[in-house]
C-alpha atoms as a PDB file:
ATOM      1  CA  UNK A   1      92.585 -88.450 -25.157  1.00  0.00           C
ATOM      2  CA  UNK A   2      89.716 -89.720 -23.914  1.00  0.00           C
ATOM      3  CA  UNK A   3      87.177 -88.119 -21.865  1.00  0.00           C
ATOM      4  CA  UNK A   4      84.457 -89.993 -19.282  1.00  0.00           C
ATOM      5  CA  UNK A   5      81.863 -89.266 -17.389  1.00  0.00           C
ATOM      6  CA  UNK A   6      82.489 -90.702 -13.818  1.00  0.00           C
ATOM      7  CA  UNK A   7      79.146 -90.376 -12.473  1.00  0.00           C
ATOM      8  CA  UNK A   8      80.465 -89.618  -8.446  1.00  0.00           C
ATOM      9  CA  UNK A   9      79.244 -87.054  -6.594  1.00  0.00           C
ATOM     10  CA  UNK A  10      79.765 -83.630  -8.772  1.00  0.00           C
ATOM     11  CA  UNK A  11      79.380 -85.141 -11.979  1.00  0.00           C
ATOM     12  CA  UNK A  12      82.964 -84.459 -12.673  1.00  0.00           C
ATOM     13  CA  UNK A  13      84.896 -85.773 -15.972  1.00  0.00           C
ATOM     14  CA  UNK A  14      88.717 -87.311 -15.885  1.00  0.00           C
ATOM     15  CA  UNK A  15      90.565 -86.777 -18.764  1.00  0.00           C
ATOM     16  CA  UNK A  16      92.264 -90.332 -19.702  1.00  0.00           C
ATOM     17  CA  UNK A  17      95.506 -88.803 -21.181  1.00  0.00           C
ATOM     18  CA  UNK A  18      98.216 -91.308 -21.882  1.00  0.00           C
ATOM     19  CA  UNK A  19      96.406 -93.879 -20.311  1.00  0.00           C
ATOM     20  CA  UNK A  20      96.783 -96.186 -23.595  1.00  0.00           C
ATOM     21  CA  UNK A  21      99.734 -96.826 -25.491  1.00  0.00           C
ATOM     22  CA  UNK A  22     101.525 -99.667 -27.473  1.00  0.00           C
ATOM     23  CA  UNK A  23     102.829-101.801 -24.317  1.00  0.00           C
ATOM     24  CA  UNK A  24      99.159-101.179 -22.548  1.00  0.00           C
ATOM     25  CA  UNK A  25      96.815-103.990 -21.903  1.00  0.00           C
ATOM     26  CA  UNK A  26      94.530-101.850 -21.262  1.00  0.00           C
ATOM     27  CA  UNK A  27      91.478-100.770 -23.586  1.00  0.00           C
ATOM     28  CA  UNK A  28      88.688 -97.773 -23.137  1.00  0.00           C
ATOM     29  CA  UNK A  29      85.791 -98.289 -24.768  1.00  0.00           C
ATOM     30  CA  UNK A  30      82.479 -96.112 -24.729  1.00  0.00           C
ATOM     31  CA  UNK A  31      79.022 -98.152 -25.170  1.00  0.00           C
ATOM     32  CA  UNK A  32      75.889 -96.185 -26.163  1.00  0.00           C
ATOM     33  CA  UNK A  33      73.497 -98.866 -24.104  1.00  0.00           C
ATOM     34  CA  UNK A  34      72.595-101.724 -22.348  1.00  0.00           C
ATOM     35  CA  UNK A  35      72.374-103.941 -25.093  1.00  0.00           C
ATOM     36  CA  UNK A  36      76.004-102.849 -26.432  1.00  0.00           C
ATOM     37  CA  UNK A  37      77.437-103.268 -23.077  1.00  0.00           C
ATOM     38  CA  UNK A  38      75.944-107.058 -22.626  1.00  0.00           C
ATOM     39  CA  UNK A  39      77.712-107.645 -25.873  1.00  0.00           C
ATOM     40  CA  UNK A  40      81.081-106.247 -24.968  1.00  0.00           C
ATOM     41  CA  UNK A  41      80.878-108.268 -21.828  1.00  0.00           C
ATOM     42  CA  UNK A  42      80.247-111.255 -23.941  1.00  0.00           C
ATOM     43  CA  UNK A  43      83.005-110.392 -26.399  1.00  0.00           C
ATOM     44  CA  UNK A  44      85.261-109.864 -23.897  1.00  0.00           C
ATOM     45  CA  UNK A  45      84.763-113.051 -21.692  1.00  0.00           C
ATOM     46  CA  UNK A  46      85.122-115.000 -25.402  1.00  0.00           C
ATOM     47  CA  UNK A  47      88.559-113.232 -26.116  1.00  0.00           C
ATOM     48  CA  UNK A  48      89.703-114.112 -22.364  1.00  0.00           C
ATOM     49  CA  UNK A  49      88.570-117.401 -21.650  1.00  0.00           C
ATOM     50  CA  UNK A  50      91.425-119.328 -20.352  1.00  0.00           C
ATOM     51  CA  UNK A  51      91.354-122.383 -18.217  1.00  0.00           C
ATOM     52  CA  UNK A  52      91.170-121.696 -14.057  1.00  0.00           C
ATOM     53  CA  UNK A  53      91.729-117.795 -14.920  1.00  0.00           C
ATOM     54  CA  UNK A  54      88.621-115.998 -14.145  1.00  0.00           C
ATOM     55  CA  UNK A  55      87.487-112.658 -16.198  1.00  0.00           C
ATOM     56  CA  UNK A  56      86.212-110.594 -13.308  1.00  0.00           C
ATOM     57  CA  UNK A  57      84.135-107.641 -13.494  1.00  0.00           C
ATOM     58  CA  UNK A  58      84.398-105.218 -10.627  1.00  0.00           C
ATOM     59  CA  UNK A  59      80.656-102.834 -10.296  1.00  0.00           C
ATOM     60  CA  UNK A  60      79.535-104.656 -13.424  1.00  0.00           C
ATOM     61  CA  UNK A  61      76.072-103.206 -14.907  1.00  0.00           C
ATOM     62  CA  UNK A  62      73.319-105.998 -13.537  1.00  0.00           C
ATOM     63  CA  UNK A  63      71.072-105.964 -16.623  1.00  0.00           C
ATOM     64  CA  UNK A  64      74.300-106.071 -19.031  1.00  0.00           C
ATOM     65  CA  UNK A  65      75.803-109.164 -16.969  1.00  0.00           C
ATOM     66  CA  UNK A  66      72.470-111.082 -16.284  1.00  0.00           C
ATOM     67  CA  UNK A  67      72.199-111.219 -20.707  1.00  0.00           C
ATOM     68  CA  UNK A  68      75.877-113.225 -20.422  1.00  0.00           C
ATOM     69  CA  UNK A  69      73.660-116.435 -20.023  1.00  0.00           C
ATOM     70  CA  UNK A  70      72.093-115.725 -23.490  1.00  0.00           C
ATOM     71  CA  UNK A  71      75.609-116.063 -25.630  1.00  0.00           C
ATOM     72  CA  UNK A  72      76.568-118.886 -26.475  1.00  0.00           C
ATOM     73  CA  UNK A  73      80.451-119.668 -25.757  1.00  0.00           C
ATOM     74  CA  UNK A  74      80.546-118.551 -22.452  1.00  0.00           C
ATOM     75  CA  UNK A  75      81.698-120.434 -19.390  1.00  0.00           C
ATOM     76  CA  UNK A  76      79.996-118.731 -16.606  1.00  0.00           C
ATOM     77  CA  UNK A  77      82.327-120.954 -14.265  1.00  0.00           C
ATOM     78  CA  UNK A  78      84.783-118.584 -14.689  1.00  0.00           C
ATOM     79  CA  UNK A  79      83.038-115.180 -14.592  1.00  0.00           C
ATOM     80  CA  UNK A  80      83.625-113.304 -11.198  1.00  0.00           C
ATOM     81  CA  UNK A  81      81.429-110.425 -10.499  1.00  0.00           C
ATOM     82  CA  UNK A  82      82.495-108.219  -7.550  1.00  0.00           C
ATOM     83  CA  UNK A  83      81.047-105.102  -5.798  1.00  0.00           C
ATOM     84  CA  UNK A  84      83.357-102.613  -4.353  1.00  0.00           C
ATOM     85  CA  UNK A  85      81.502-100.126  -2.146  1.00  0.00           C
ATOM     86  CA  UNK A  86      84.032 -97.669  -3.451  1.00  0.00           C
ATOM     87  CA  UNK A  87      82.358 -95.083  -1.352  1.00  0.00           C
ATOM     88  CA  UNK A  88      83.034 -96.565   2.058  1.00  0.00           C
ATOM     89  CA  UNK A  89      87.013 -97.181   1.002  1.00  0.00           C
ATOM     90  CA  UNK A  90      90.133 -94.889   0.454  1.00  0.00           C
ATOM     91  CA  UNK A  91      91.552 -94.050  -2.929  1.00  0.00           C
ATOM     92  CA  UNK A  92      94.419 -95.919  -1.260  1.00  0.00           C
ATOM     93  CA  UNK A  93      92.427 -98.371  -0.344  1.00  0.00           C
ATOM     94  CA  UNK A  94      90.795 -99.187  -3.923  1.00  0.00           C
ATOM     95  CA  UNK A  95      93.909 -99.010  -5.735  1.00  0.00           C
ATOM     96  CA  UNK A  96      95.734-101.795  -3.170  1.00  0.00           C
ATOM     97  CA  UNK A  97      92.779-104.283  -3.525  1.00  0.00           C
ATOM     98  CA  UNK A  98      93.342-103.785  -7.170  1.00  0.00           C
ATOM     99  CA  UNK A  99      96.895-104.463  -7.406  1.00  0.00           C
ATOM    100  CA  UNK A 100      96.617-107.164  -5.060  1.00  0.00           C
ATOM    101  CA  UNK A 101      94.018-108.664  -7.131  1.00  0.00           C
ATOM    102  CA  UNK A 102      96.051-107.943 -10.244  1.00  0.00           C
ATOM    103  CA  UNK A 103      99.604-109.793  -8.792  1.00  0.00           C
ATOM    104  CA  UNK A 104      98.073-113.135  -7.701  1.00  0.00           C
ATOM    105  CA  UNK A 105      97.816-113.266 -11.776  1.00  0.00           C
ATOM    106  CA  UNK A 106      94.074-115.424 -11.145  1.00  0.00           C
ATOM    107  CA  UNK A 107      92.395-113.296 -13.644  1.00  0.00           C
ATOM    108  CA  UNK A 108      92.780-113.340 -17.609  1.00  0.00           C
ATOM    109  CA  UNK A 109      91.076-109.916 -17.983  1.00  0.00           C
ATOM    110  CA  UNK A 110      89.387-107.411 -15.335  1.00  0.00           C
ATOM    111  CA  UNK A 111      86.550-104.881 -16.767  1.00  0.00           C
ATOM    112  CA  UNK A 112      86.186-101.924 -14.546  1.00  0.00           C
ATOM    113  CA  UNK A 113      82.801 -98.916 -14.610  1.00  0.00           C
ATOM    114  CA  UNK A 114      84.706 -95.635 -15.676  1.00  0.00           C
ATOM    115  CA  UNK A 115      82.827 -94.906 -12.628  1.00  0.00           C
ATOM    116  CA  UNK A 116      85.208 -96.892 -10.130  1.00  0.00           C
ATOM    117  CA  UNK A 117      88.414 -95.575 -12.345  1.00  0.00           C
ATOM    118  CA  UNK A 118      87.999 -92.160 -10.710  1.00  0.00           C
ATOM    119  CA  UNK A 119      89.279 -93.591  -8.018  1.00  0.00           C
ATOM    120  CA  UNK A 120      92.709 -94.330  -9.305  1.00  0.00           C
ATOM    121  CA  UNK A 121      96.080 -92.842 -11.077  1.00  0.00           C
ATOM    122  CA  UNK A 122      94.919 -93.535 -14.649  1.00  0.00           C
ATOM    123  CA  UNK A 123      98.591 -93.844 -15.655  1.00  0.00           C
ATOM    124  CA  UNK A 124      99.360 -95.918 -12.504  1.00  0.00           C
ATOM    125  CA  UNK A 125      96.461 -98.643 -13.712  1.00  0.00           C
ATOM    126  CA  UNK A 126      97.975 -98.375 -16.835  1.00  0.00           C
ATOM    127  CA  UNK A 127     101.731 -99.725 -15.525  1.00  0.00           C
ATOM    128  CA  UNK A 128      99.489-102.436 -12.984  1.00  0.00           C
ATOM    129  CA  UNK A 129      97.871-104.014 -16.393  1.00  0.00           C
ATOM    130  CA  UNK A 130     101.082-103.875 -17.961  1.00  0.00           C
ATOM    131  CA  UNK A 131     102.608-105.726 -15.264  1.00  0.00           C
ATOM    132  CA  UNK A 132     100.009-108.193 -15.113  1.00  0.00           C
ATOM    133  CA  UNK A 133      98.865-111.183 -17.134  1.00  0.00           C
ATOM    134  CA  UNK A 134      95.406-109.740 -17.254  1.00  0.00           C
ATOM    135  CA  UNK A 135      93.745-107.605 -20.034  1.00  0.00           C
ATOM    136  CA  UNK A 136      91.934-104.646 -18.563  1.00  0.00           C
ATOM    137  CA  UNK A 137      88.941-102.660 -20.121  1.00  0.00           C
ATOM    138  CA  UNK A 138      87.039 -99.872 -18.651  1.00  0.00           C
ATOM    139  CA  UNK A 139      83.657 -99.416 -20.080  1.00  0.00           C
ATOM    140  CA  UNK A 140      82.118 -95.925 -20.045  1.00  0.00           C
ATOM    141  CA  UNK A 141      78.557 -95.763 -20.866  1.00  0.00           C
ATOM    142  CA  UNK A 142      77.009 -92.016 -19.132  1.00  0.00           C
ATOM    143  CA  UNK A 143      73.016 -93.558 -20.379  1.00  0.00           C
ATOM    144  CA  UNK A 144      73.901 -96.155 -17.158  1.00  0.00           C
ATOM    145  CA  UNK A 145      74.277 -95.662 -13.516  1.00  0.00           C
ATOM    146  CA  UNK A 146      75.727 -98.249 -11.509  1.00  0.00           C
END
């Protein structure tokens, strides 16, 4: 079980039971910093670089993802960095534009703010990465705001 700050409104924690198991392509990880995030990015756009797939990071930390340019082995021609104002949309609303995102099968792996995961069914993400051909990670890191 893992447990993550989610940084909305009153500071409240999910618990991410189930959320990973053998069939999952889905991975939590916790970072202690900037400079461990920017290398997780990195590590992750390595291990998903695939030819006109994109890895796309939805709310992605803007000091972490401006350091991408420093590793070598990165294409940045296929990095995608997109800003939900999760705020101004439904739970609903959120969790279609994900699953729409995840079906057209475009992306090779999609890194998601614990943050922006309060906003779905943990175990419902779970089944959409299964279904996919995308990797997912969500990257929890309470020393950054985003």
């Amino acid at each position: 079980m893992f447990e993550l700050n989610t940084n909305n409104k009153h500071n409240q924690c999910i618990r991410l039971e189930n959320i990973i198991n053998t069939e999952s392509r889905l991975t939590v990880k916790k970072v202690e910093n900037t400079l461990e995030l920017a290398n997780k990015y990195a590590e992750i756009c390595i291990n998903n670089m695939e030819k006109d797939k994109w890895v796309m990071f939805i709310n992605p930390e803007e000091s972490a993802i401006s350091q991408l340019a420093s590793f070598d082995g990165i294409t940045h021609k296929n990095v995608l960095c997109v800003n939900i104002a999760a705020d101004k949309l439904s739970n609903t609303q959120v969790l279609s534009l994900f699953k729409t995102t995840l079906s057209a099968n475009n992306c090779s792996a999609v890194v998601l703010p614990d943050s922006l995961c309060a906003k779905f069914d943990e175990k419902e993400l779970s089944v959409e990465f299964i279904h996919s051909e995308a990797n997912g990670y969500i990257l929890s890191n309470s020393n950054i705001t985003h």
